[in-house]
Protein backbone atom coordinates (compact mmCIF):
# COMPACT_ATOMS: atom_id res chain seq x y z
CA UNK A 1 7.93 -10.15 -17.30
CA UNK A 2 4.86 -9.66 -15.22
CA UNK A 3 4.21 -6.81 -12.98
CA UNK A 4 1.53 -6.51 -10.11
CA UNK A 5 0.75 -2.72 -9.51
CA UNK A 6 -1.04 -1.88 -5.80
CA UNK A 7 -2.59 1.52 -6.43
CA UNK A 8 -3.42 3.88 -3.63
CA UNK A 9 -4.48 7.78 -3.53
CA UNK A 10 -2.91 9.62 -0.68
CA UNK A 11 0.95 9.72 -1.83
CA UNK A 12 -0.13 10.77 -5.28
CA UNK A 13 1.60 14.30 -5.87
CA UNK A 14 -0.37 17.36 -4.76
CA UNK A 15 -2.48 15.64 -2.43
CA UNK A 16 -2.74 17.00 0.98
CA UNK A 17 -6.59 16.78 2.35
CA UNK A 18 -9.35 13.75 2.12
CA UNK A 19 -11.28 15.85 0.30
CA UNK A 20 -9.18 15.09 -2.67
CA UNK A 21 -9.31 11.65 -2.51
CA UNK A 22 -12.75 10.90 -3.04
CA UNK A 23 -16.27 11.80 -4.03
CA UNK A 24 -18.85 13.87 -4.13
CA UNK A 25 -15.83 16.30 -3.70
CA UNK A 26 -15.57 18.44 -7.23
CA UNK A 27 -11.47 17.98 -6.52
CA UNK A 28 -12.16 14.32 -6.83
CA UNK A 29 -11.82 14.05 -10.09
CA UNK A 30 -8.89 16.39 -10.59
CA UNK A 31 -6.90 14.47 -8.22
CA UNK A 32 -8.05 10.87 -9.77
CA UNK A 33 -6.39 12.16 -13.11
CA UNK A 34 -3.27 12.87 -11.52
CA UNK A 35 -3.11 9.44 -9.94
CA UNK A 36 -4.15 7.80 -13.12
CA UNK A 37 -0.73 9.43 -15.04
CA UNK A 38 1.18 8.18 -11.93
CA UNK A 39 0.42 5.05 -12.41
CA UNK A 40 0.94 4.97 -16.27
CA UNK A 41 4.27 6.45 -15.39
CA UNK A 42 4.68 3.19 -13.63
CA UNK A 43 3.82 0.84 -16.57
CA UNK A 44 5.66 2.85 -18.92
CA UNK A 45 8.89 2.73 -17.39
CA UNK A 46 8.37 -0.89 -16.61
CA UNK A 47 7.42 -1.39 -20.37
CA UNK A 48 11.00 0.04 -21.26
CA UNK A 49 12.15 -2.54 -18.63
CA UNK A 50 10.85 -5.39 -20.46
CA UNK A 51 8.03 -5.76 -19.01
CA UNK A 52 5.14 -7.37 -20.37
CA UNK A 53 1.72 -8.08 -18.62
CA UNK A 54 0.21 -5.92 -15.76
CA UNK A 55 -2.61 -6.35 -13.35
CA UNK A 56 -3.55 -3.11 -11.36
CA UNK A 57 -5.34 -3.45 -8.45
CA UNK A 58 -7.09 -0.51 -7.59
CA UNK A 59 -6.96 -0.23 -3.84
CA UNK A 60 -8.17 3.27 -3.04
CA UNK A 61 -11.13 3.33 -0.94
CA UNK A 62 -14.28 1.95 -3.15
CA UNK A 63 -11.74 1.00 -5.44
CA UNK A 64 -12.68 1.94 -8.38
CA UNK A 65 -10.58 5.35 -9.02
CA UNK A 66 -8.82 4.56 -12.34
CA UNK A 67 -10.10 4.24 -15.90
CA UNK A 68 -9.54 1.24 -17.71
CA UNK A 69 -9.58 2.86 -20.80
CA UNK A 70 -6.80 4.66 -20.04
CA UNK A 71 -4.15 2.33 -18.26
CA UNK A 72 -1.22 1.97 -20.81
CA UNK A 73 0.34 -1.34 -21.99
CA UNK A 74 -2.79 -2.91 -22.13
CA UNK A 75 -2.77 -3.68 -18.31
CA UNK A 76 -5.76 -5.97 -16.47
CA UNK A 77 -7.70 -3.56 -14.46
CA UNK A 78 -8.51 -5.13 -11.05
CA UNK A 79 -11.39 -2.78 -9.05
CA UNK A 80 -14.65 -3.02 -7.01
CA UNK A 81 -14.57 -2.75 -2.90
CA UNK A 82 -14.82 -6.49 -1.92
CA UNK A 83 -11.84 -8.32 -2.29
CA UNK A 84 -10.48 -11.19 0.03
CA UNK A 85 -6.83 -10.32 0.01
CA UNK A 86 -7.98 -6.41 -0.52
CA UNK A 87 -4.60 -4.19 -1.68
CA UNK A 88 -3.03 -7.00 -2.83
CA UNK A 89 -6.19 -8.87 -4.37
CA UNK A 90 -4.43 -10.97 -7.81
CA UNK A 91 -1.49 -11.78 -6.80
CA UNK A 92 0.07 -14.66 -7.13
CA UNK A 93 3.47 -16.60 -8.14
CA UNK A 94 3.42 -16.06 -11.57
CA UNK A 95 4.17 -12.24 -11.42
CA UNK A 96 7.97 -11.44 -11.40
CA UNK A 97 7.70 -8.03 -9.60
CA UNK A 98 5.17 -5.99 -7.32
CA UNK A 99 4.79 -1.86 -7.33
CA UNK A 100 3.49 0.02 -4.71
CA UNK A 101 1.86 3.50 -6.34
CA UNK A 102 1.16 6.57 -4.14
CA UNK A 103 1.39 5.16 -0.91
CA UNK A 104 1.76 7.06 2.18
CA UNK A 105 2.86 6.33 5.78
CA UNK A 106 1.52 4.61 8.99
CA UNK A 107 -0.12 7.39 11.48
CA UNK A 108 2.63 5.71 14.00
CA UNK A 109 5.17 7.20 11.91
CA UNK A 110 6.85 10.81 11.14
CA UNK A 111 4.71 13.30 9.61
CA UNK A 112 3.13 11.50 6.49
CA UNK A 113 0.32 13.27 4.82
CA UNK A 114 -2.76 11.74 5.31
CA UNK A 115 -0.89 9.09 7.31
CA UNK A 116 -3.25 5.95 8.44
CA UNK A 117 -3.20 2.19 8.02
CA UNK A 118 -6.12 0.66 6.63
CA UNK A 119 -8.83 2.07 8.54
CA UNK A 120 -7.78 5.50 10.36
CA UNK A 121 -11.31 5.54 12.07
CA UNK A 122 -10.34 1.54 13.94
CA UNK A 123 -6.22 1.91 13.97
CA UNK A 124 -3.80 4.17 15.72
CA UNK A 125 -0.71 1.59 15.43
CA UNK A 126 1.24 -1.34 13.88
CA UNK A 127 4.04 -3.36 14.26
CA UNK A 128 5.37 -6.25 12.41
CA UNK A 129 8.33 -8.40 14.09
CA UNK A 130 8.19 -5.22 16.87
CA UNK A 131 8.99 -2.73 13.96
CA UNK A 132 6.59 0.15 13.09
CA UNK A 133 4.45 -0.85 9.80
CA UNK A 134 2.05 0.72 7.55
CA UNK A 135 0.22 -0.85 4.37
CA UNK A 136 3.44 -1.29 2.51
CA UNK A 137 4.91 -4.27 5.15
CA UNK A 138 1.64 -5.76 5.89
CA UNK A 139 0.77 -5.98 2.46
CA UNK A 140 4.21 -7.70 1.81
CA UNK A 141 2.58 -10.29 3.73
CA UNK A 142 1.13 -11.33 0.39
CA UNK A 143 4.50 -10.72 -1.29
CA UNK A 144 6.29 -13.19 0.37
CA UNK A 145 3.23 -15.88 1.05
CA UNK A 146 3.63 -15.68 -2.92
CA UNK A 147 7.29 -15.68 -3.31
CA UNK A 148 7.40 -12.32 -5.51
CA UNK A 149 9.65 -9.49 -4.40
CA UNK A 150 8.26 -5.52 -3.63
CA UNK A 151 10.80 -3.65 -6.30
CA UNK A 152 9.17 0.33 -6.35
CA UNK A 153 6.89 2.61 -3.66
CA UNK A 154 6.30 5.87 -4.39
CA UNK A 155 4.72 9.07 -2.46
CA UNK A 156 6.55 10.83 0.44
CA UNK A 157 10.16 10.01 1.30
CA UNK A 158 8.38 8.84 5.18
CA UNK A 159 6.70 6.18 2.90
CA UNK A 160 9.80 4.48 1.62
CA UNK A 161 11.76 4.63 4.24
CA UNK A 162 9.09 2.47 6.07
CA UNK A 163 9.27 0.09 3.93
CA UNK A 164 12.55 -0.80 3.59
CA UNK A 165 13.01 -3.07 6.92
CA UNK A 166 10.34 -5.25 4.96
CA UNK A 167 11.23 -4.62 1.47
CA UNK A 168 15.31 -4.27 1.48
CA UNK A 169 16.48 -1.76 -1.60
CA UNK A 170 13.38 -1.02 -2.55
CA UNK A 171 13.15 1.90 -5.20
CA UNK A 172 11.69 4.47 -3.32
CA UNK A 173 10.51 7.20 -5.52
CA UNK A 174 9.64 10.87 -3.58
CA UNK A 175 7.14 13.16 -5.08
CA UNK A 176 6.49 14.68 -2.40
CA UNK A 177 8.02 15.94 1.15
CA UNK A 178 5.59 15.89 4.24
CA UNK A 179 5.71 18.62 6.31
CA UNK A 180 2.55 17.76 8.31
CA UNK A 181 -0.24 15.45 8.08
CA UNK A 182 -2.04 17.77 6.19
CA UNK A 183 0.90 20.00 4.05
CA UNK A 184 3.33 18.62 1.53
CA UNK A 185 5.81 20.27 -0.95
CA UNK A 186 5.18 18.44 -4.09
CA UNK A 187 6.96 18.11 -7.44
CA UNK A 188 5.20 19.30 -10.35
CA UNK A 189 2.90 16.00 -11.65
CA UNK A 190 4.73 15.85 -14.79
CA UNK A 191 8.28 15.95 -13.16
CA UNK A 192 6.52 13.55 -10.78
CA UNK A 193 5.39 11.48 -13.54
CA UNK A 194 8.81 11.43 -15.02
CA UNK A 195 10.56 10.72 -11.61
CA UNK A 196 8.03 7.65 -11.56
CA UNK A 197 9.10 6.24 -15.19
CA UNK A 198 12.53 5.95 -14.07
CA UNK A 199 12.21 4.62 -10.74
CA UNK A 200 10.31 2.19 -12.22
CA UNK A 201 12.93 0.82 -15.39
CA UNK A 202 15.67 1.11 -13.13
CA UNK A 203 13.88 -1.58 -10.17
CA UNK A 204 13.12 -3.87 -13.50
CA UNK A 205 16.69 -3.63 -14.61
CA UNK A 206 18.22 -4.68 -11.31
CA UNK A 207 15.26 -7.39 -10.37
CA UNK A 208 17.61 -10.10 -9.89
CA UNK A 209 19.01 -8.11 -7.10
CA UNK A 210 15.65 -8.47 -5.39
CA UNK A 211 14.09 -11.11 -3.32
CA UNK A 212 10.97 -11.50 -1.31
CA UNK A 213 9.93 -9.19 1.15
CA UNK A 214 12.71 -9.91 4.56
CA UNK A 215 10.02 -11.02 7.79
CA UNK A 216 10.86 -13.53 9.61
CA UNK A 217 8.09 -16.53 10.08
CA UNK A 218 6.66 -17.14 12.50
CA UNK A 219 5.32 -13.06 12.13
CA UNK A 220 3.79 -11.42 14.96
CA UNK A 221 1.74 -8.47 13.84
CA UNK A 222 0.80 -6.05 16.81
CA UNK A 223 -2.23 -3.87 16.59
CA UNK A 224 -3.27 -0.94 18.57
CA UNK A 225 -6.64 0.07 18.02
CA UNK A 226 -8.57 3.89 18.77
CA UNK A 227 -10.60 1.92 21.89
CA UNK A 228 -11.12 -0.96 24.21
CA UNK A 229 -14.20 -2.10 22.05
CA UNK A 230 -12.47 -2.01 18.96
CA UNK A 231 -9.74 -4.47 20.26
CA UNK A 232 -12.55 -6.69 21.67
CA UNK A 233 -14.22 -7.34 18.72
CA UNK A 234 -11.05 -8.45 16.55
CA UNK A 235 -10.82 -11.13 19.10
CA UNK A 236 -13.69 -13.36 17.65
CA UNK A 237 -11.20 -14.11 15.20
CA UNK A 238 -9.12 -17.43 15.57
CA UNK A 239 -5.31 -16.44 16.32
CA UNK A 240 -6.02 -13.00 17.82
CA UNK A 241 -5.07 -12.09 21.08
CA UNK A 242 -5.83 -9.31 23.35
CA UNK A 243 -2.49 -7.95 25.47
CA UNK A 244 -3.44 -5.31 27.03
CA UNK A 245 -7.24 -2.51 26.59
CA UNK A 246 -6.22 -1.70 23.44
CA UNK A 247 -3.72 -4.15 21.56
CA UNK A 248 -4.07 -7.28 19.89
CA UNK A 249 -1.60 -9.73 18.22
CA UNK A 250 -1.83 -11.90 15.62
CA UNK A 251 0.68 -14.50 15.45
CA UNK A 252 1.29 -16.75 12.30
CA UNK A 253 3.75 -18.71 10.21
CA UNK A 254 2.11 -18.45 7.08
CA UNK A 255 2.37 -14.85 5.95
CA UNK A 256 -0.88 -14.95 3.70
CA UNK A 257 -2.94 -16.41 6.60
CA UNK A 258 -1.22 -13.67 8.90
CA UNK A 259 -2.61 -11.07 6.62
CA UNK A 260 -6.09 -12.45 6.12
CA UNK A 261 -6.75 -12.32 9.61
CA UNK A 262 -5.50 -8.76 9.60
CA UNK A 263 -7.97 -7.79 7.05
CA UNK A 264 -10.79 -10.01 8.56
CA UNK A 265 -10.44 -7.68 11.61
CA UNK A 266 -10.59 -4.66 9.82
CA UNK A 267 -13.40 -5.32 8.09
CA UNK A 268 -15.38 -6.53 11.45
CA UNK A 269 -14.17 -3.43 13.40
CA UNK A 270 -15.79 -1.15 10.48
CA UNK A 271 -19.12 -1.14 11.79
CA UNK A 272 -18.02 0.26 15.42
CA UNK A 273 -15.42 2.80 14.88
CA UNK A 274 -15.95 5.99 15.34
């Protein structure tokens, strides 16, 4: 059995400010160590599962948070800041399951800490088939463009519950509880950690009651970026189209072309957000 593990930052337990979540900050490297368990929490339950082979894609700002050294049951160790299919870089149809680890929730949606999607600088809002998404239901985009179902998320209970219109019975794991954008209650990492491990066998042990991610093709993904200029700019792209100062669309019935364009447009609107 082959598992594909997406790896953010922000829904890892204990993390409540961006100054945890990257360098120079001295936290950094606390808070990297405490993502790193999480996601060995992952493999490790999905090891008792059955599993067998594991890519991790790191897909935390440079991307490069995790050591290699370190990942248990011998998993590939995907990394480095320029990938074409970014979060969900590696995938493909030979992997049997896909895990979402410390992921948080769309700034359109209730209080998530640290809530943005992709770029918080260049977006304000998403939807997907007109229903509020963050990075879990775009990036299931990839999912189902490669047939392979989204099984676990974990981070704050906002988190799962927006992605189950994409991701039907998803196990949601909670190690946290938003109370702002900035405050959480969080479990203790190593009841996190635990919490994680069995989240993780039990979605392995019912994976035949899982299919790909449910979004209807054609998809239309709406985007509402921070300004008029932003917006402008995606629309160099084939396939995007401006509605109204500050929304685009992006209209598609192939789910990995859908989500390449998405990306492409992030990455051009980089330069002139501020």
């Amino acid at each position: 059995m082959k598992v594909f593990i997406s790896s953010d930052m922000e829904g890892t337990t204990g993390v409540v400010d961006w100054s945890q979540c990257g360098p120079p900050s001295p936290e950094y490297e606390y808070y990297r160590g405490l993502l790193q368990g999480e996601v060995n929490a992952a493999i490790d339950g999905a090891l008792d599962a059955g599993a067998t082979e594991f890519l991790v894609n790191d897909s935390h700002s440079t991307m490069q948070n995790l050591r290699p050294d370190e990942l248990h049951g011998a998993a590939t160790y995907l990394s480095g800041r320029h990938k074409p299919r970014y979060m969900m870089e590696g995938l493909d149809p030979s992997f049997d399951a896909v895990f979402y680890v410390s992921y948080h929730g769309s700034m359109s949606s209730a209080s998530s800490v640290l809530s943005h999607t992709y770029n918080p600088r260049a977006i304000s809002d998403a939807w997907l088939n007109g229903t509020v998404v963050g990075e879990s239901g775009i990036n299931a985009l990839v999912a189902l463009g490669n047939g392979v179902p989204v099984v676990l998320i974990t981070g704050d209970r906002t988190t799962g519950d927006e992605a189950e219109p994409f991701c039907p019975g998803i196990e949601t794991v909670v190690v946290k509880e938003s109370v702002s954008r900035f405050a959480a209650a969080s479990l203790h990492p190593s009841r996190a950690r635990e919490l994680i491990h069995d989240g993780a066998r039990r979605a392995l042990e019912r994976l035949d009651t899982f299919s790909p991610p449910a979004i209807e093709l054609p998809a239309t993904l709406r985007v509402r970026f921070r300004n008029g200029d932003l917006a402008e700019m995606s629309t160099s792209l084939r396939g995007v189209q401006r509605v109204d100062e500050k929304t685009v669309t992006i209209t598609d019935d192939d789910p990995l072309r859908l989500y390449q364009t998405f990306v492409v447009a992030v990455l051009l609107t980089k330069g002139i957000a501020e």
